[in-house]
PDB file of N, CA and C in Angstrom:
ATOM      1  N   UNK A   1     112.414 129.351  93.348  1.00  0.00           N
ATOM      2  CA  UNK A   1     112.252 127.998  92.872  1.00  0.00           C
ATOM      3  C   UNK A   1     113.630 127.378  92.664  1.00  0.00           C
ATOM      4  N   UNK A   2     113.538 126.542  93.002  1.00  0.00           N
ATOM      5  CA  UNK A   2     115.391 125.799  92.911  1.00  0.00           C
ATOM      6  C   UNK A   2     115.614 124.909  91.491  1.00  0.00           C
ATOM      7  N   UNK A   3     116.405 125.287  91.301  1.00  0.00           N
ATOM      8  CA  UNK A   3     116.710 125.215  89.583  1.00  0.00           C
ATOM      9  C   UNK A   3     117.541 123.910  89.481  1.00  0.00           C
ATOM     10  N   UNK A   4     117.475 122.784  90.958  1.00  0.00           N
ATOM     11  CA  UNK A   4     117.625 121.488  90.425  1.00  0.00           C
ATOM     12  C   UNK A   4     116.695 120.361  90.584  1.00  0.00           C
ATOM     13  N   UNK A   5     115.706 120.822  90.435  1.00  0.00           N
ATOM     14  CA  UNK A   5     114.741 119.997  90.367  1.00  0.00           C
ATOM     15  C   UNK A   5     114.249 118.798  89.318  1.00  0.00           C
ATOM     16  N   UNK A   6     113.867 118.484  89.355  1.00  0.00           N
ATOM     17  CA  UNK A   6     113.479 117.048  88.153  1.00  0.00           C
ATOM     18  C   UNK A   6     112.106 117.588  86.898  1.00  0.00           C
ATOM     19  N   UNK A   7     111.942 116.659  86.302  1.00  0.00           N
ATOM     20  CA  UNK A   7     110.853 116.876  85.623  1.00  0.00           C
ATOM     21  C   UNK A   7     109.917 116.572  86.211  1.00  0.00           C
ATOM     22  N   UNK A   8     110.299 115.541  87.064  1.00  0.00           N
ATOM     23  CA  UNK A   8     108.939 114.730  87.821  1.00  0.00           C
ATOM     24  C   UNK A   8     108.883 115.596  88.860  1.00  0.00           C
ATOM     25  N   UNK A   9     109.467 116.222  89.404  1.00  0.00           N
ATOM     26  CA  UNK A   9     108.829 117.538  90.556  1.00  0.00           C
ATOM     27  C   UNK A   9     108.691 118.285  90.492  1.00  0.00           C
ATOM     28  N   UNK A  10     108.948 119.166  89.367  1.00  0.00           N
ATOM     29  CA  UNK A  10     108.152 120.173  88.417  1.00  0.00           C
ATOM     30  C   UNK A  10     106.927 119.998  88.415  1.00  0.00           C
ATOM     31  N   UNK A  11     106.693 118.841  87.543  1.00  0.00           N
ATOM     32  CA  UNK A  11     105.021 118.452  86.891  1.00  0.00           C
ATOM     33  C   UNK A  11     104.307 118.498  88.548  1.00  0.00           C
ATOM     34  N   UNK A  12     104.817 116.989  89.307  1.00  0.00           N
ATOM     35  CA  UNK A  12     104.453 117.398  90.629  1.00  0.00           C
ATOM     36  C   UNK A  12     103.524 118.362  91.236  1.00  0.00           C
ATOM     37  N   UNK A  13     104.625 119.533  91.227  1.00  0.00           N
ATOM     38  CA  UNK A  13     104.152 120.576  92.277  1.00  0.00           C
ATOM     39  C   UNK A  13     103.539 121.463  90.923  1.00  0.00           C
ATOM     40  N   UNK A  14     103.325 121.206  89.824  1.00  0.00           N
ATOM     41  CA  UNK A  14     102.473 122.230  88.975  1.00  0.00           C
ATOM     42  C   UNK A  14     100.859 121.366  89.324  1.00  0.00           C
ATOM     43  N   UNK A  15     100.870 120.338  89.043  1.00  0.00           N
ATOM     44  CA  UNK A  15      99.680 119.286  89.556  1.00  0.00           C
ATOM     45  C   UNK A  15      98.843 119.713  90.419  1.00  0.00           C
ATOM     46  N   UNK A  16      99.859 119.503  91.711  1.00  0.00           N
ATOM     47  CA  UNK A  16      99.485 120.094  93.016  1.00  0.00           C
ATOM     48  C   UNK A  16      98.627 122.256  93.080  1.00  0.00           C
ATOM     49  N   UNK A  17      99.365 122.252  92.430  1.00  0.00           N
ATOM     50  CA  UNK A  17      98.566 123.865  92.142  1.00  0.00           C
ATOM     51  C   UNK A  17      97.741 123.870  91.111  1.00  0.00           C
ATOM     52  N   UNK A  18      96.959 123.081  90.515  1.00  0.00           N
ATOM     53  CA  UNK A  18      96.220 123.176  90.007  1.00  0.00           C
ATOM     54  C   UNK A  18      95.272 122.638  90.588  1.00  0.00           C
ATOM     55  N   UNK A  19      95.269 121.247  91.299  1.00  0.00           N
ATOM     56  CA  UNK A  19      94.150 120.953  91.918  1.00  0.00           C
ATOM     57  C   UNK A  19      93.976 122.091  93.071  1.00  0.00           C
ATOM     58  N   UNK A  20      94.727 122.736  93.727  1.00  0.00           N
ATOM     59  CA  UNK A  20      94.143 123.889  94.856  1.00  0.00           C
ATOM     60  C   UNK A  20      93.460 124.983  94.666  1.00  0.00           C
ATOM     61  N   UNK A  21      94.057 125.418  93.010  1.00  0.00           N
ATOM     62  CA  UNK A  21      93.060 126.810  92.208  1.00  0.00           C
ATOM     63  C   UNK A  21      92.052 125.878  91.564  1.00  0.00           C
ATOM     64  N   UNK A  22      91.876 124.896  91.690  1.00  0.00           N
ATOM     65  CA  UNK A  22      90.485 124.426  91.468  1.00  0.00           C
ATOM     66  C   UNK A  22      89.804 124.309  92.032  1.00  0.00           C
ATOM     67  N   UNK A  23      89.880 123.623  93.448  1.00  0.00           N
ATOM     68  CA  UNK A  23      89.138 123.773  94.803  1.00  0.00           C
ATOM     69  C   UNK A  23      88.272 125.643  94.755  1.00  0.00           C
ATOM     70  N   UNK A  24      88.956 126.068  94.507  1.00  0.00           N
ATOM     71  CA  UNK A  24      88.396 127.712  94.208  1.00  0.00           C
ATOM     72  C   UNK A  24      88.476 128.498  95.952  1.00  0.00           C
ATOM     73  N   UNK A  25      88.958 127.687  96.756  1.00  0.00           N
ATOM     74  CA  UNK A  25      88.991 127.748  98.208  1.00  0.00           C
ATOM     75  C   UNK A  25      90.560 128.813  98.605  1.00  0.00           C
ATOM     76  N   UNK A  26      91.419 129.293  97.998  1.00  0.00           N
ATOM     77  CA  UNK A  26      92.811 130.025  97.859  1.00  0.00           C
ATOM     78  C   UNK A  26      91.837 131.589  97.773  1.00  0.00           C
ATOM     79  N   UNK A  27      92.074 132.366  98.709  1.00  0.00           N
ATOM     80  CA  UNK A  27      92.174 134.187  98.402  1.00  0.00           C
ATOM     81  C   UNK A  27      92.798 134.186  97.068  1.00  0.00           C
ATOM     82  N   UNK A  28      92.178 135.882  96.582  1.00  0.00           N
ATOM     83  CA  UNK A  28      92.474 136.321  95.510  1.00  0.00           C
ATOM     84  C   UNK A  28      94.381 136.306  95.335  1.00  0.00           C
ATOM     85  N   UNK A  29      95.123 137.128  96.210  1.00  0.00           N
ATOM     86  CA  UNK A  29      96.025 137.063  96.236  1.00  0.00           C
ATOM     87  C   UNK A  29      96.914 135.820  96.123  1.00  0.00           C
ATOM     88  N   UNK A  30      97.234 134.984  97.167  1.00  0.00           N
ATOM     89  CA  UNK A  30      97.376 133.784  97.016  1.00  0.00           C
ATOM     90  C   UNK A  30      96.860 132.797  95.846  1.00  0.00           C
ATOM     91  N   UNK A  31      95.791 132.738  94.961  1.00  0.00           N
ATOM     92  CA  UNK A  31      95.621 132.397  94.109  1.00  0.00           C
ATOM     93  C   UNK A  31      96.461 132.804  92.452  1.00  0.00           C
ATOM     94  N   UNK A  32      96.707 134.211  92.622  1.00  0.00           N
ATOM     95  CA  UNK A  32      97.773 134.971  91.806  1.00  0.00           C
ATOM     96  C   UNK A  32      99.310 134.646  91.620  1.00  0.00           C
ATOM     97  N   UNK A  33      99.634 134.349  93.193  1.00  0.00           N
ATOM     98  CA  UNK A  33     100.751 133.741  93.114  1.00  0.00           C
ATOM     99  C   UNK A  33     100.988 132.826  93.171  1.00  0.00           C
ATOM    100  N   UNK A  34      99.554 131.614  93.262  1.00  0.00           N
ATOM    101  CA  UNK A  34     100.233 130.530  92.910  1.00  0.00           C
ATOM    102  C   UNK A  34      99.878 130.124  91.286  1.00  0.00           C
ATOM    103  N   UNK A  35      99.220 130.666  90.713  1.00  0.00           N
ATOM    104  CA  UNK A  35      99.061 130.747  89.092  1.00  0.00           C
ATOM    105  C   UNK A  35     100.830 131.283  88.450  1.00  0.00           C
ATOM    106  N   UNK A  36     101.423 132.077  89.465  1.00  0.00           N
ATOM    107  CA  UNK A  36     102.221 132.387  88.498  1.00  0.00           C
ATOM    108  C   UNK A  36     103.464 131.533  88.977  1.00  0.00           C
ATOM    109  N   UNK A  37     103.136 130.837  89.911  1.00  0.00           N
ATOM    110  CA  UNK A  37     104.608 129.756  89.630  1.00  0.00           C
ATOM    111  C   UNK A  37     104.151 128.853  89.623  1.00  0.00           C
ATOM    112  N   UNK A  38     102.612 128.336  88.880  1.00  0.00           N
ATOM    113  CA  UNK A  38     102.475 127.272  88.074  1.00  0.00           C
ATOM    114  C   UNK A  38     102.919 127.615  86.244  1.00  0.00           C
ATOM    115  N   UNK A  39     102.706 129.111  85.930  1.00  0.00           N
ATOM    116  CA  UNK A  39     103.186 129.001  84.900  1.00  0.00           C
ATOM    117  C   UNK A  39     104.993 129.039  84.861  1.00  0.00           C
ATOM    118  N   UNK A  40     105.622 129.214  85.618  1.00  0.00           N
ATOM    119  CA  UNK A  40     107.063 128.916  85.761  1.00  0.00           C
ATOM    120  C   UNK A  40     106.809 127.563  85.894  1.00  0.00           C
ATOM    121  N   UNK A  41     106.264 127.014  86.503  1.00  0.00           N
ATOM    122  CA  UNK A  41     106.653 125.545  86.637  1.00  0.00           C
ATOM    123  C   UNK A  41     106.567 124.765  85.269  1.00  0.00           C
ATOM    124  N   UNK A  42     105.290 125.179  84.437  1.00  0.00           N
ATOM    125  CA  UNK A  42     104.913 125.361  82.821  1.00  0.00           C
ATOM    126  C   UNK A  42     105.914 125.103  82.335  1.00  0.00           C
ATOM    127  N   UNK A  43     106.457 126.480  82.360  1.00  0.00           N
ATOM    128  CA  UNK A  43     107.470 126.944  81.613  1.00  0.00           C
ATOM    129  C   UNK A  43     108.578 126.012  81.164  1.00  0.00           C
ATOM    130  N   UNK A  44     109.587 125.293  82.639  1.00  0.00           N
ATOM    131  CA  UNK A  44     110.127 124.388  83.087  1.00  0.00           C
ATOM    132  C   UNK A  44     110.003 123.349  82.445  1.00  0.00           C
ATOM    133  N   UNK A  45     108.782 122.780  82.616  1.00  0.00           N
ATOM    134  CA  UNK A  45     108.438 121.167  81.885  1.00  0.00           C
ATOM    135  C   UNK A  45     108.767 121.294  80.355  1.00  0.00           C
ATOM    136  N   UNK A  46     107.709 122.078  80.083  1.00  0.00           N
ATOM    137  CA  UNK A  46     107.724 122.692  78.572  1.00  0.00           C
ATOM    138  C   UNK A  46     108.951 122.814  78.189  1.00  0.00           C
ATOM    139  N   UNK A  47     110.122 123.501  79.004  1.00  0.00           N
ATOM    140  CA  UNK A  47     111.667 123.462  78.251  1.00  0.00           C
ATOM    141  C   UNK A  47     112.207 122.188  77.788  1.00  0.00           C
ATOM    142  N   UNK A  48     112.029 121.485  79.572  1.00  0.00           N
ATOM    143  CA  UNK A  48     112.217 120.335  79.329  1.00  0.00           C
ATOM    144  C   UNK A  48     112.181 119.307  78.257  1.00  0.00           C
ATOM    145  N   UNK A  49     110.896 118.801  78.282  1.00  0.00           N
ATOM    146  CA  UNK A  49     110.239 118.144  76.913  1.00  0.00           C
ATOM    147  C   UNK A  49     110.776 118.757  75.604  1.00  0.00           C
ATOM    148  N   UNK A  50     111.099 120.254  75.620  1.00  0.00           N
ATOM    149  CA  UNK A  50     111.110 120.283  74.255  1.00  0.00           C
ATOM    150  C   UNK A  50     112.803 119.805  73.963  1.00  0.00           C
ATOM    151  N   UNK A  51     113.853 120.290  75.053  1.00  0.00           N
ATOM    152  CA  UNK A  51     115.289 119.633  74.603  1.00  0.00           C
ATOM    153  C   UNK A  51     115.144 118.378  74.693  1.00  0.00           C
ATOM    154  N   UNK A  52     114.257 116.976  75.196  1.00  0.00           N
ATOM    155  CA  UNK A  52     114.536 115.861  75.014  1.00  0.00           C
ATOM    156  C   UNK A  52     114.091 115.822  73.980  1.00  0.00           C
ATOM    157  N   UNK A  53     113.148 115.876  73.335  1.00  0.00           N
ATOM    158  CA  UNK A  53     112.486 115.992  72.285  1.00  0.00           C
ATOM    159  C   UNK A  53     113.383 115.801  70.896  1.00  0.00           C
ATOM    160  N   UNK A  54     113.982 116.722  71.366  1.00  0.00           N
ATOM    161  CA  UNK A  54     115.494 117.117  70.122  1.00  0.00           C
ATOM    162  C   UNK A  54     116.375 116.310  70.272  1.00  0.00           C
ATOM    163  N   UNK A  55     116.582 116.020  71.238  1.00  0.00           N
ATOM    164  CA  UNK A  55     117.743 114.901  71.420  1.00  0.00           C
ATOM    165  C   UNK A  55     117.365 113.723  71.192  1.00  0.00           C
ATOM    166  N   UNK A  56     115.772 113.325  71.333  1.00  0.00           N
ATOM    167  CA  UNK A  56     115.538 111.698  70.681  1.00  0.00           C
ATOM    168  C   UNK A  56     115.495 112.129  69.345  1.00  0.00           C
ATOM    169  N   UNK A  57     115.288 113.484  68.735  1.00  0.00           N
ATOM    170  CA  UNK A  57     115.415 113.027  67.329  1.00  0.00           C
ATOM    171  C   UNK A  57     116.866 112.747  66.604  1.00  0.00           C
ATOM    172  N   UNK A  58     117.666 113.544  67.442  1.00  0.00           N
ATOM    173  CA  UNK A  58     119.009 113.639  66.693  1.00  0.00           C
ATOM    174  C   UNK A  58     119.613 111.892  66.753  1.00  0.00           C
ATOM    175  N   UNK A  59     118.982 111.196  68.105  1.00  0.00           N
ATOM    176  CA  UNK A  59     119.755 110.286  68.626  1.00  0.00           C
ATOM    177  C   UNK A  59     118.900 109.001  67.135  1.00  0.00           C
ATOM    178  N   UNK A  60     117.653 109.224  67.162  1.00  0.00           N
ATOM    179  CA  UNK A  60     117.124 108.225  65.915  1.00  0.00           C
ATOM    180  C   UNK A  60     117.315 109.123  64.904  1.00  0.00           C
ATOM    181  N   UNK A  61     117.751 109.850  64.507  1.00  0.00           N
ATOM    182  CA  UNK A  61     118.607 110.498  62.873  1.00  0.00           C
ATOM    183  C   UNK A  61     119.567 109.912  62.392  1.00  0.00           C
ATOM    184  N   UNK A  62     120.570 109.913  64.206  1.00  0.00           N
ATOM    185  CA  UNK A  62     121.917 109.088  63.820  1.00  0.00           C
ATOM    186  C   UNK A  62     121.312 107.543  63.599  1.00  0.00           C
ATOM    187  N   UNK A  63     120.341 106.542  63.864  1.00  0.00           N
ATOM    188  CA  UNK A  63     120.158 105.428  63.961  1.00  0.00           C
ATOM    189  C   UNK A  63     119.774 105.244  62.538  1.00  0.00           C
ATOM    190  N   UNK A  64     118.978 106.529  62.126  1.00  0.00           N
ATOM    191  CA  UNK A  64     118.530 106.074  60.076  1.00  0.00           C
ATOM    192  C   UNK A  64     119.479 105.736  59.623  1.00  0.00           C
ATOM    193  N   UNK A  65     120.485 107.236  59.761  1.00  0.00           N
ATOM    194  CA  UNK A  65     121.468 106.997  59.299  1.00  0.00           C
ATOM    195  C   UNK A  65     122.495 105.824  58.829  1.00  0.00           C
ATOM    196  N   UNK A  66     122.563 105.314  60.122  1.00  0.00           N
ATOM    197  CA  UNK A  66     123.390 104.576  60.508  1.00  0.00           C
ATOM    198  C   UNK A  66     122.997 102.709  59.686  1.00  0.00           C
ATOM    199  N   UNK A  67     121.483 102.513  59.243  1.00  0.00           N
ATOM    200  CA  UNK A  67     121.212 101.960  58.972  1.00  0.00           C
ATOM    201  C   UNK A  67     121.646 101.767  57.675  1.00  0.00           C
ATOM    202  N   UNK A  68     121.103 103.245  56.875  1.00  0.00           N
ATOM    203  CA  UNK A  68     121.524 102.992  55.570  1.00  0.00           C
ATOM    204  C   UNK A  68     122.882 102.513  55.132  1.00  0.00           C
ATOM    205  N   UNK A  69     123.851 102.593  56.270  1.00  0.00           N
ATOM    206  CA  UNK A  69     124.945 102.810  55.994  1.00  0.00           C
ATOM    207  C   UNK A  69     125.518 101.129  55.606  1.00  0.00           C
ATOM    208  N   UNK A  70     124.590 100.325  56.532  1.00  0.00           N
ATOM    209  CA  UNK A  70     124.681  98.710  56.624  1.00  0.00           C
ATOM    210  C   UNK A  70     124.883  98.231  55.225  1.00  0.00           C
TER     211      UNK A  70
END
């Protein structure tokens, strides 16, 4: 998996493998492996989201802050 990918082509291609293991139409095998680099792809987003996450809070912490300071 290439480790410069976006968030939006992460989610993407996790999307995309979910609607195909839903179809239920993928062999056992092939279905295995693509479950497990939908949960890498998971994984990925999930990192994602969680460092922006942190960073909009720190970025409106500094903005309370910054208010009271007025």
């Amino acid at each position: 998996m290439e480790e410069n990918t976006s968030f939006e082509q992460n989610l993407l291609q996790l999307e995309q493998i979910v609607k195909s293991l839903e179809k239920g139409q993928l062999g056992l095998e092939t279905s295995i492996a693509s479950f497990e680099k939908g949960i890498e792809l998971y994984k990925k987003c999930r990192t994602f989201l969680d460092v922006s996450e942190k960073k909009i809070k720190v970025l409106t912490d500094e903005l309370k802050e910054e208010d009271f300071k007025l």
